[in-house]
PDB file of N, CA and C in Angstrom:
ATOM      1  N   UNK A   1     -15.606  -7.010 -38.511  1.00  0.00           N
ATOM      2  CA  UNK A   1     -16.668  -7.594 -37.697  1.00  0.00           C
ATOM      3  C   UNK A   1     -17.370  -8.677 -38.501  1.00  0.00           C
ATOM      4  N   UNK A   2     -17.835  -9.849 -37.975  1.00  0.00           N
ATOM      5  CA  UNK A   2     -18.469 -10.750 -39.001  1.00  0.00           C
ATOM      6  C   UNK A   2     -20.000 -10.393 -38.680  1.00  0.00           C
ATOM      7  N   UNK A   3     -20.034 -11.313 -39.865  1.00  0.00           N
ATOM      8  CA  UNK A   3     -21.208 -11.055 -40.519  1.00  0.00           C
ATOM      9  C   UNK A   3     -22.559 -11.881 -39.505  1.00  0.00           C
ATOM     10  N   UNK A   4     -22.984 -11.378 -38.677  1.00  0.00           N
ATOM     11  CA  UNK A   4     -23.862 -12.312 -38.174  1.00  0.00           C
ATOM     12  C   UNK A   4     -25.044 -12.801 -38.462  1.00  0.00           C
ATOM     13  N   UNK A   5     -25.961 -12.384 -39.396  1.00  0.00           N
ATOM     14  CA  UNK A   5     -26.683 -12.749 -40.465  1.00  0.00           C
ATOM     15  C   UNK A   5     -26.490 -13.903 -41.430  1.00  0.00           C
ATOM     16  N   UNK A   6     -25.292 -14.199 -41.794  1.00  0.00           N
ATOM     17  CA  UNK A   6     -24.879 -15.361 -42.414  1.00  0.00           C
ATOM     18  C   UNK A   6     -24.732 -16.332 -41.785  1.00  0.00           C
ATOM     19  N   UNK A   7     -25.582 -17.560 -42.285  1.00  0.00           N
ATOM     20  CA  UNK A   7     -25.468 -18.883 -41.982  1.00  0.00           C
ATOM     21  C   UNK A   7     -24.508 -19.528 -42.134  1.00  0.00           C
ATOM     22  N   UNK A   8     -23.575 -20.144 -41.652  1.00  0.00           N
ATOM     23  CA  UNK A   8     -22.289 -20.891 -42.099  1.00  0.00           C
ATOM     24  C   UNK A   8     -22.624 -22.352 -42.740  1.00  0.00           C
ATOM     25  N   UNK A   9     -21.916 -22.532 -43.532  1.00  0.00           N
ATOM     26  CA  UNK A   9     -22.187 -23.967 -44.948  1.00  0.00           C
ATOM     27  C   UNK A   9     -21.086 -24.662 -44.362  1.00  0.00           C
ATOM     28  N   UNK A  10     -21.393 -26.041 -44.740  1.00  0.00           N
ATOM     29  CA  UNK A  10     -20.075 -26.654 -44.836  1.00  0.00           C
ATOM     30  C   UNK A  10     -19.611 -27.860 -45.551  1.00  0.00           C
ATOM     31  N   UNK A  11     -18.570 -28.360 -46.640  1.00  0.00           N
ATOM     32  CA  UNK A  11     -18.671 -29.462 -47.072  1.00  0.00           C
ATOM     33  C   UNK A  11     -19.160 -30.609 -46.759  1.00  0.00           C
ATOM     34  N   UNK A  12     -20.042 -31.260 -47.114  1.00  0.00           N
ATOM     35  CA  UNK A  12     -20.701 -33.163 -46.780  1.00  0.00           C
ATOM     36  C   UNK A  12     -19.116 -33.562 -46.496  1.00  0.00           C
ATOM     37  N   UNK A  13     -18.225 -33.456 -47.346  1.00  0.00           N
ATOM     38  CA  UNK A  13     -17.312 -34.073 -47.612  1.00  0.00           C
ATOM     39  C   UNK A  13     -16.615 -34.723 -46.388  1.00  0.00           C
ATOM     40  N   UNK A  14     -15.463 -32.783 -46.032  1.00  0.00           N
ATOM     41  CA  UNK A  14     -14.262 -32.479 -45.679  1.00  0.00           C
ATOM     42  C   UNK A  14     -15.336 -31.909 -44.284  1.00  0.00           C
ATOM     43  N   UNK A  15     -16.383 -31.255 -44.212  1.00  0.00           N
ATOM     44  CA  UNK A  15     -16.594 -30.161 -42.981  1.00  0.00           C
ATOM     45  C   UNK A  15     -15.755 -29.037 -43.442  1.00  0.00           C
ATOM     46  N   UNK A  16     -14.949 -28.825 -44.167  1.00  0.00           N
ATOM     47  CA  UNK A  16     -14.670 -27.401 -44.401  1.00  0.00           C
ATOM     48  C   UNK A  16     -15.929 -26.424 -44.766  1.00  0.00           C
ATOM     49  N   UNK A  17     -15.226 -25.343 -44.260  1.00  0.00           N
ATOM     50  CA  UNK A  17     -16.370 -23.981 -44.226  1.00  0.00           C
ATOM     51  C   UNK A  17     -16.219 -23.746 -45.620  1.00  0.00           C
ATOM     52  N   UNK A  18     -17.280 -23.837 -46.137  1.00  0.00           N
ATOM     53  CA  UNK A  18     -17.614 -23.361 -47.269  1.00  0.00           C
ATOM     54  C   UNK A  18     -18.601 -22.085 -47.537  1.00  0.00           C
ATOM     55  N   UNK A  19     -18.783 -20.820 -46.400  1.00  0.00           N
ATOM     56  CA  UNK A  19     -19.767 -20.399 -46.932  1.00  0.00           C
ATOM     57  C   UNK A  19     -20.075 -19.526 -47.978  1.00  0.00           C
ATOM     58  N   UNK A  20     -18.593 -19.305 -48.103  1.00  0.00           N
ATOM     59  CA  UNK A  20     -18.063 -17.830 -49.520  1.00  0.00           C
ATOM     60  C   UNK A  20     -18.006 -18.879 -50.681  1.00  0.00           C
ATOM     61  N   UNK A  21     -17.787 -20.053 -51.255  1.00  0.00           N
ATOM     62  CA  UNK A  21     -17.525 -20.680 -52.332  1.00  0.00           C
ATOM     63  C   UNK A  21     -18.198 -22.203 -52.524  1.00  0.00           C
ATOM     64  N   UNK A  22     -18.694 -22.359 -52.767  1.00  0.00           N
ATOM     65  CA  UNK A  22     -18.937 -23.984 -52.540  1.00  0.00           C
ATOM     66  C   UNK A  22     -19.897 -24.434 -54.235  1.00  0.00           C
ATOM     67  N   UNK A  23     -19.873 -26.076 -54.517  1.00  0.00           N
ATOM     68  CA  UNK A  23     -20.422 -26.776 -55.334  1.00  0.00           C
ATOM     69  C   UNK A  23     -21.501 -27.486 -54.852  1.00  0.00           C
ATOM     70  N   UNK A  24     -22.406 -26.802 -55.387  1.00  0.00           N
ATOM     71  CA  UNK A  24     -24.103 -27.840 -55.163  1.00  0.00           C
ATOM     72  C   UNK A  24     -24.173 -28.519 -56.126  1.00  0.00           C
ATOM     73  N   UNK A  25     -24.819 -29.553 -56.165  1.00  0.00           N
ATOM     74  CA  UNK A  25     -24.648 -30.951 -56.744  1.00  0.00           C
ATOM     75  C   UNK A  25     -26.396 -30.762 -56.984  1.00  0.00           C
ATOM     76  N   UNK A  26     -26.850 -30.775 -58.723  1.00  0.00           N
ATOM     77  CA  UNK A  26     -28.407 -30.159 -58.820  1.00  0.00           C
ATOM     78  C   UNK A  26     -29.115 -31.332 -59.032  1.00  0.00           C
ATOM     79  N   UNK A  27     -28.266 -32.478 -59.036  1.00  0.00           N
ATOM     80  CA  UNK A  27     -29.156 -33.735 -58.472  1.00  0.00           C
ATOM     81  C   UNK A  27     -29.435 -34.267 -57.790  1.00  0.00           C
ATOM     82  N   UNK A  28     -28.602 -34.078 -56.127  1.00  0.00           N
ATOM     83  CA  UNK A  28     -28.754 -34.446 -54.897  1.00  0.00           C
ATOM     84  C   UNK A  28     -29.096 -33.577 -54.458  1.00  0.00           C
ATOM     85  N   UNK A  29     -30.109 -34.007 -53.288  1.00  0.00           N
ATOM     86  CA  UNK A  29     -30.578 -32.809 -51.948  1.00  0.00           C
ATOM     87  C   UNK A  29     -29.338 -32.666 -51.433  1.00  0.00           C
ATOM     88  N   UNK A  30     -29.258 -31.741 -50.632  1.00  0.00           N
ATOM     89  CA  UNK A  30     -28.408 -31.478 -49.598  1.00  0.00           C
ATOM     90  C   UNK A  30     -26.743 -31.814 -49.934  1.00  0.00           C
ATOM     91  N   UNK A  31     -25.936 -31.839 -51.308  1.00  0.00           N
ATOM     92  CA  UNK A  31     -24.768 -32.138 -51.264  1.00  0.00           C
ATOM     93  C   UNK A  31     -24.300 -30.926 -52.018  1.00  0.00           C
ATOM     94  N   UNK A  32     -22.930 -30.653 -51.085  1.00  0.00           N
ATOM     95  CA  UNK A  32     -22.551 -28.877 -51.142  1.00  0.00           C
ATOM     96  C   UNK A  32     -20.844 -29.520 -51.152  1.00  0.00           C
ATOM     97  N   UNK A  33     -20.229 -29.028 -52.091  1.00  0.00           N
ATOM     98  CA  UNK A  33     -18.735 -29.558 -52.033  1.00  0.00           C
ATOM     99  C   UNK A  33     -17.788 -28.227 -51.616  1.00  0.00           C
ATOM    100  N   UNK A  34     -16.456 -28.308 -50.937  1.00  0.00           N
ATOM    101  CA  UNK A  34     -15.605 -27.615 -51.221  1.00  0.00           C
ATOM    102  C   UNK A  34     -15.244 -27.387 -52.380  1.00  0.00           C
ATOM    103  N   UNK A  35     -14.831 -26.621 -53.127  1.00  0.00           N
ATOM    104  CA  UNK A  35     -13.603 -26.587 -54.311  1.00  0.00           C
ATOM    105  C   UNK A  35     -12.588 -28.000 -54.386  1.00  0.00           C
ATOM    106  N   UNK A  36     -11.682 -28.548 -53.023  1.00  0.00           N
ATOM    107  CA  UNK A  36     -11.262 -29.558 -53.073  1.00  0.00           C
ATOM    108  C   UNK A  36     -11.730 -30.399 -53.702  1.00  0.00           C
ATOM    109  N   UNK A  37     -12.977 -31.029 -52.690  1.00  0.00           N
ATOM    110  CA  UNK A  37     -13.178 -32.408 -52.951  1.00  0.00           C
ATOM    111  C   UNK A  37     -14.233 -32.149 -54.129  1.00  0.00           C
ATOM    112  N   UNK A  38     -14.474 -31.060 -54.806  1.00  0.00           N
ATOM    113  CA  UNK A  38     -15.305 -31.697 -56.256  1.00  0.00           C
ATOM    114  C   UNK A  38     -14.421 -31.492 -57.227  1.00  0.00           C
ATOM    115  N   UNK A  39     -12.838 -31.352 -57.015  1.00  0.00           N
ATOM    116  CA  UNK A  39     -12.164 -31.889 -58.139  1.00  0.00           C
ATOM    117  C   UNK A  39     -11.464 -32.957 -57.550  1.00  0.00           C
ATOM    118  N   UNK A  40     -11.502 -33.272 -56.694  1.00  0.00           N
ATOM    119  CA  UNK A  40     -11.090 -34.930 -56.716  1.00  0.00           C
ATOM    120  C   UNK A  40     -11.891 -36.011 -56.724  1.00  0.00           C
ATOM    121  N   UNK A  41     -13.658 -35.831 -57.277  1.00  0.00           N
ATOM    122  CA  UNK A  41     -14.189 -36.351 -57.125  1.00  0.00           C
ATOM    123  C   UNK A  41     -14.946 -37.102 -56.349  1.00  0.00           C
ATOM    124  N   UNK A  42     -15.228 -36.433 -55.118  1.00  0.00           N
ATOM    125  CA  UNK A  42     -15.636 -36.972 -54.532  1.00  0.00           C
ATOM    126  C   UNK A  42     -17.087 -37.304 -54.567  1.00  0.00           C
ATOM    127  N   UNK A  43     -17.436 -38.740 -53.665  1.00  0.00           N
ATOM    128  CA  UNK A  43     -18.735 -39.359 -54.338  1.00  0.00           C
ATOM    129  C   UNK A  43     -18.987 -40.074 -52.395  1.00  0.00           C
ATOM    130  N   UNK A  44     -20.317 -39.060 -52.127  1.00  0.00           N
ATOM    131  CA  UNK A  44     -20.829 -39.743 -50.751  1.00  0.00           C
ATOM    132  C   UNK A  44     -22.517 -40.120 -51.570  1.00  0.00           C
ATOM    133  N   UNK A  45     -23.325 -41.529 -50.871  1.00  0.00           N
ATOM    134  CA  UNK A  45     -24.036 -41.914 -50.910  1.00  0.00           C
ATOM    135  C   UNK A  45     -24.267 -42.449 -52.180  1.00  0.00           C
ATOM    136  N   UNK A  46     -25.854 -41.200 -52.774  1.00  0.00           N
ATOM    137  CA  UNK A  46     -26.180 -41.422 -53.612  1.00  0.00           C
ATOM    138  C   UNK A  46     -25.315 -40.908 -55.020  1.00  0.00           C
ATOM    139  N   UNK A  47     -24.281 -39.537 -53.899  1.00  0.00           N
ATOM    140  CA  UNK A  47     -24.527 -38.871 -55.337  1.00  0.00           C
ATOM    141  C   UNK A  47     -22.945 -38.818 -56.050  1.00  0.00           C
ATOM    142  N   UNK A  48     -22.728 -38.732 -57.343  1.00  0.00           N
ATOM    143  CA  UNK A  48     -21.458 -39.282 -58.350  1.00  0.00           C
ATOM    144  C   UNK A  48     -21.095 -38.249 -58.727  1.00  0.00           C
ATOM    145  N   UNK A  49     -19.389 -38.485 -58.756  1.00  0.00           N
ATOM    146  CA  UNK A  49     -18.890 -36.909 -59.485  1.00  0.00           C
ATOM    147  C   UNK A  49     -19.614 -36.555 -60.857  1.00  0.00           C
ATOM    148  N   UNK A  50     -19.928 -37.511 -61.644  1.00  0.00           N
ATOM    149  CA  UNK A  50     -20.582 -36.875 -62.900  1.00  0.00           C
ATOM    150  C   UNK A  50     -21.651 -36.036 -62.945  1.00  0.00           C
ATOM    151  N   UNK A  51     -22.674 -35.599 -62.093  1.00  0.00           N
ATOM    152  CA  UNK A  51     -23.877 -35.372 -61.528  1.00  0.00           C
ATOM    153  C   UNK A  51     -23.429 -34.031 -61.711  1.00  0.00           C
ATOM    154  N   UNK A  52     -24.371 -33.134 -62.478  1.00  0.00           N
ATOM    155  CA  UNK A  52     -24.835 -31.396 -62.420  1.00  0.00           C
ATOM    156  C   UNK A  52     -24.597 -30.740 -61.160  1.00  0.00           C
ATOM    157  N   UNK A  53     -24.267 -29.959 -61.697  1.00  0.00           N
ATOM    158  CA  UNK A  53     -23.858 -29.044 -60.224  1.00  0.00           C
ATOM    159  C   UNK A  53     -23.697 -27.418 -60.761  1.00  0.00           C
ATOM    160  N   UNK A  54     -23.701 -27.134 -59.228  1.00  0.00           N
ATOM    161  CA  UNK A  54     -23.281 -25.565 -59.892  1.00  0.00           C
ATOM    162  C   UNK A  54     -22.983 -24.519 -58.846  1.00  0.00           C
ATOM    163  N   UNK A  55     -21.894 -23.200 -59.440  1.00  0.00           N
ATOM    164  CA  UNK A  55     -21.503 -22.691 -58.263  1.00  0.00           C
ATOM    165  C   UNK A  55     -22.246 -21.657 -57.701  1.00  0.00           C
ATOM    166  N   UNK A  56     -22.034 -21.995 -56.446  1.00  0.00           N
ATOM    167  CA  UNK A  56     -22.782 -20.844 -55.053  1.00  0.00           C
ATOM    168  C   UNK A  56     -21.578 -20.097 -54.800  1.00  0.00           C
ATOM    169  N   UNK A  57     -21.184 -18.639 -55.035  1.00  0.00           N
ATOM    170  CA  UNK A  57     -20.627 -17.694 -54.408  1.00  0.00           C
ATOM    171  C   UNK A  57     -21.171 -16.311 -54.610  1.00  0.00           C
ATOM    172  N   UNK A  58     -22.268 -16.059 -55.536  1.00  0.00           N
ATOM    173  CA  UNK A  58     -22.376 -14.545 -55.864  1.00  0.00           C
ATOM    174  C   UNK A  58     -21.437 -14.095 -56.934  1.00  0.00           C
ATOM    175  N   UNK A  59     -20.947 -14.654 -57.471  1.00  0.00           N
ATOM    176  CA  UNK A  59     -20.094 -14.346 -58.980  1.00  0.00           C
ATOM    177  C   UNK A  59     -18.772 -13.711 -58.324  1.00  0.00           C
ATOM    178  N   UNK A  60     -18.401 -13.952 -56.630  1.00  0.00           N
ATOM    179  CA  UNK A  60     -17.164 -12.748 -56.053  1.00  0.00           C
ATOM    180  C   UNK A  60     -15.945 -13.566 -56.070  1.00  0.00           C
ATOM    181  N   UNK A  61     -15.892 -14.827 -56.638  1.00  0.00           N
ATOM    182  CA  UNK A  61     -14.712 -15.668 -56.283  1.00  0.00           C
ATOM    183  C   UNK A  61     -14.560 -15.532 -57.218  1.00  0.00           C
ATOM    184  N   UNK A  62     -12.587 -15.599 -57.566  1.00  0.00           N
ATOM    185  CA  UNK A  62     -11.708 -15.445 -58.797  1.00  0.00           C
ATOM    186  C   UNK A  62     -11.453 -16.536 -58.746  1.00  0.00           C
ATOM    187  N   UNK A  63     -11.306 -17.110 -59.833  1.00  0.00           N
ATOM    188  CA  UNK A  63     -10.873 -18.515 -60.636  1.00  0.00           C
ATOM    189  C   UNK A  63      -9.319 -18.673 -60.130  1.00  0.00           C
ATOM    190  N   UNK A  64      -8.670 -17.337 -60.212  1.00  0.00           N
ATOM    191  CA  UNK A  64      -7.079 -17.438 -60.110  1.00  0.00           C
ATOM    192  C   UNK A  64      -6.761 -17.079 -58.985  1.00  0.00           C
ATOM    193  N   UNK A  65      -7.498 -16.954 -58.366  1.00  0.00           N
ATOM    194  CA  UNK A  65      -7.157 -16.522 -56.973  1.00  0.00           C
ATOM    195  C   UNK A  65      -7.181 -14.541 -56.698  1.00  0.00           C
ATOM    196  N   UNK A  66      -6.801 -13.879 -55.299  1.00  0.00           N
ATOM    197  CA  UNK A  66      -6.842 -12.731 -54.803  1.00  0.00           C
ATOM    198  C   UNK A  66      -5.631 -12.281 -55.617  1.00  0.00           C
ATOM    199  N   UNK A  67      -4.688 -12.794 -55.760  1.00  0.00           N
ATOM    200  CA  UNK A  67      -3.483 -12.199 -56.372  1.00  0.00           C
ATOM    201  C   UNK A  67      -3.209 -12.029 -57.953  1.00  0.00           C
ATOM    202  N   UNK A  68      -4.204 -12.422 -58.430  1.00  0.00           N
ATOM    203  CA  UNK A  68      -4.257 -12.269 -59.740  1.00  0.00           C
ATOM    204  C   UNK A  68      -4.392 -11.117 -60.378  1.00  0.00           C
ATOM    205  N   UNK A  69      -3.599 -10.630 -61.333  1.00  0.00           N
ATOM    206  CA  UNK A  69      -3.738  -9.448 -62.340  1.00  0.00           C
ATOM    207  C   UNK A  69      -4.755  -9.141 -62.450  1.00  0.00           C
ATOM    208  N   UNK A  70      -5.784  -7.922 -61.876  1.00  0.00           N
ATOM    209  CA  UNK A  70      -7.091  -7.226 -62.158  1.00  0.00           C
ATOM    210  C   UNK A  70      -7.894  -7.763 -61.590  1.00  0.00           C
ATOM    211  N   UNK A  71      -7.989  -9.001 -60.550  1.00  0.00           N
ATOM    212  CA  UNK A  71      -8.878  -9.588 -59.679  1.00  0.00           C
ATOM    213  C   UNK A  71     -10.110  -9.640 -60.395  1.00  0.00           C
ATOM    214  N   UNK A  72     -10.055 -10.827 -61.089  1.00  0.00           N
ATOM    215  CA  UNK A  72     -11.313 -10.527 -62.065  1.00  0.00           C
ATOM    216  C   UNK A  72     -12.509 -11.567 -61.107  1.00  0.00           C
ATOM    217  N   UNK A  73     -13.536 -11.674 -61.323  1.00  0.00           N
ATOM    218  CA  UNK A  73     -15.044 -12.439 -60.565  1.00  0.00           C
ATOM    219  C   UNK A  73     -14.698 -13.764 -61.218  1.00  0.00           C
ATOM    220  N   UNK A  74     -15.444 -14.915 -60.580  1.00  0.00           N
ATOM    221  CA  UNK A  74     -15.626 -15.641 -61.579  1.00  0.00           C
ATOM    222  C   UNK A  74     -17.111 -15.703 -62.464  1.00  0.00           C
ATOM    223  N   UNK A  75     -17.842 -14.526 -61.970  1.00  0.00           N
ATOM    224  CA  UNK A  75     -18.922 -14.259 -62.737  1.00  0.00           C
ATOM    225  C   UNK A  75     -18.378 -12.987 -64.304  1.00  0.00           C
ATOM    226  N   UNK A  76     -17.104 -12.472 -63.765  1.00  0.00           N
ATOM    227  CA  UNK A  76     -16.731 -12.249 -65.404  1.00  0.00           C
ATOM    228  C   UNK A  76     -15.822 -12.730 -65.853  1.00  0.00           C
ATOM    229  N   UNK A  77     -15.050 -13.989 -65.468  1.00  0.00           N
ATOM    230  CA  UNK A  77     -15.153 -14.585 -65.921  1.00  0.00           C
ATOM    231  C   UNK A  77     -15.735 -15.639 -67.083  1.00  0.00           C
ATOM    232  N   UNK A  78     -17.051 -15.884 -66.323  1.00  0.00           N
ATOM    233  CA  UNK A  78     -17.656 -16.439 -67.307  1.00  0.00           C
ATOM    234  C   UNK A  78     -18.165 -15.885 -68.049  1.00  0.00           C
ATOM    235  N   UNK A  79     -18.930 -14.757 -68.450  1.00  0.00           N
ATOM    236  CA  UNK A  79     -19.396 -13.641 -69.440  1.00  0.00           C
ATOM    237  C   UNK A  79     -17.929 -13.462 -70.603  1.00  0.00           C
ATOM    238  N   UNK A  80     -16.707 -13.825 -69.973  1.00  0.00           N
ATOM    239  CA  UNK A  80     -15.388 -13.958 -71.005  1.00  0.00           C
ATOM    240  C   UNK A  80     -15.269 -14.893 -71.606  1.00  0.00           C
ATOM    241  N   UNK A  81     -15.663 -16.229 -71.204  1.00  0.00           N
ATOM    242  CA  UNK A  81     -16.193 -17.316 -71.752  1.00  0.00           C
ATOM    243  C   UNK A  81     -17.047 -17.777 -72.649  1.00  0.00           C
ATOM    244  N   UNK A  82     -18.585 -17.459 -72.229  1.00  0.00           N
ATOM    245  CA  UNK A  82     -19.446 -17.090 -73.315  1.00  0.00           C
ATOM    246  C   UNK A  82     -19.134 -16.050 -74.228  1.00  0.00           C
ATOM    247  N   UNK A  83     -18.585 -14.828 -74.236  1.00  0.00           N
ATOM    248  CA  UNK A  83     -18.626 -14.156 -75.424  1.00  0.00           C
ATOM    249  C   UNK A  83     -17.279 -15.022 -76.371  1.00  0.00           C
ATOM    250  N   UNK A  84     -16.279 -15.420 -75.796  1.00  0.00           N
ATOM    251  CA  UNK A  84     -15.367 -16.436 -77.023  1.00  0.00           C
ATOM    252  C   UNK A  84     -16.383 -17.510 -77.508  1.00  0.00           C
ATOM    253  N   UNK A  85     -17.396 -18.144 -76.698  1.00  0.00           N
ATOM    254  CA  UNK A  85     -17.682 -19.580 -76.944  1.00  0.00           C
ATOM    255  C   UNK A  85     -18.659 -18.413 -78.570  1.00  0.00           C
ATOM    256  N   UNK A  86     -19.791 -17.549 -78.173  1.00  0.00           N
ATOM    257  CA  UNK A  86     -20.543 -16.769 -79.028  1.00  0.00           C
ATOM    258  C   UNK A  86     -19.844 -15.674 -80.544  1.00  0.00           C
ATOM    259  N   UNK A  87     -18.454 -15.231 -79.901  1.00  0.00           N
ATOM    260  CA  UNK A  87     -18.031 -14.863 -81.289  1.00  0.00           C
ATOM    261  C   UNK A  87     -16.286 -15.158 -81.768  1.00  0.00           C
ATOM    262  N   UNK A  88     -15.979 -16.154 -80.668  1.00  0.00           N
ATOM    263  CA  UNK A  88     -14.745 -16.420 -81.418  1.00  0.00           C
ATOM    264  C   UNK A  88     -13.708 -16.129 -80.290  1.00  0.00           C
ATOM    265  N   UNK A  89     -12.444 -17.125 -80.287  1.00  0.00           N
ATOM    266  CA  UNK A  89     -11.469 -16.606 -79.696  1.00  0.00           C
ATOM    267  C   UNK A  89     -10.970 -15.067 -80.547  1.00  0.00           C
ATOM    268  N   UNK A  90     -10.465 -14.125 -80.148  1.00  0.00           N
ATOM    269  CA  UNK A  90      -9.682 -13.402 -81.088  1.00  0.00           C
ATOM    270  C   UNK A  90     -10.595 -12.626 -81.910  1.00  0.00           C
ATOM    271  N   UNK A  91     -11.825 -12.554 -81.886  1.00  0.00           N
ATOM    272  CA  UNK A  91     -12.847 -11.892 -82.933  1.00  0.00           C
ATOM    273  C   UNK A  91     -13.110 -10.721 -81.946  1.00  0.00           C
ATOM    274  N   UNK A  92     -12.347  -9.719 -81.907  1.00  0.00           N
ATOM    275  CA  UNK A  92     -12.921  -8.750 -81.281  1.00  0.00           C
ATOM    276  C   UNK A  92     -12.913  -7.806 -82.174  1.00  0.00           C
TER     277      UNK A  92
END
């Protein structure tokens, strides 16, 4: 059953539904990317692929996708990240 409480998002870009994953852009109002188009750079108006951003999903999207070995978050993900960047590849 969906969720009817949830507001549906959608790329500036593409109009794709973005409401499980998307890139906010923390220097523009209102610019929300697919996954697509903020690695192909995409650039409406004011605002430039170089521009801060950051991801909206709740830490539930996998980097590698649903089929990946142990379905990891991309919120632990990144906690796997910071602890290499904090004690080392291999320093466990």
């Amino acid at each position: 059953m969906a969720d009817l409480g949830k507001k549906k998002k959608y790329c500036v870009n593409c109009l794709a539904d973005v409401t499980d994953v998307r890139l906010r852009c923390t220097d523009c109002a209102d610019i929300e990317l697919c996954p697509e188009c903020f690695s192909a750079g995409a650039e409406l108006g004011s605002h430039r692929k170089w521009h801060g951003y950051q991801q909206v999903d709740g830490g539930r999207f996998s980097l590698w996708g649903a089929a990946a070995e142990g379905g990891w978050t991309g919120r632990e993900e990144k906690a796997l990240l910071d602890a290499i960047e904090q004690y080392g590849f291999g320093n466990w």
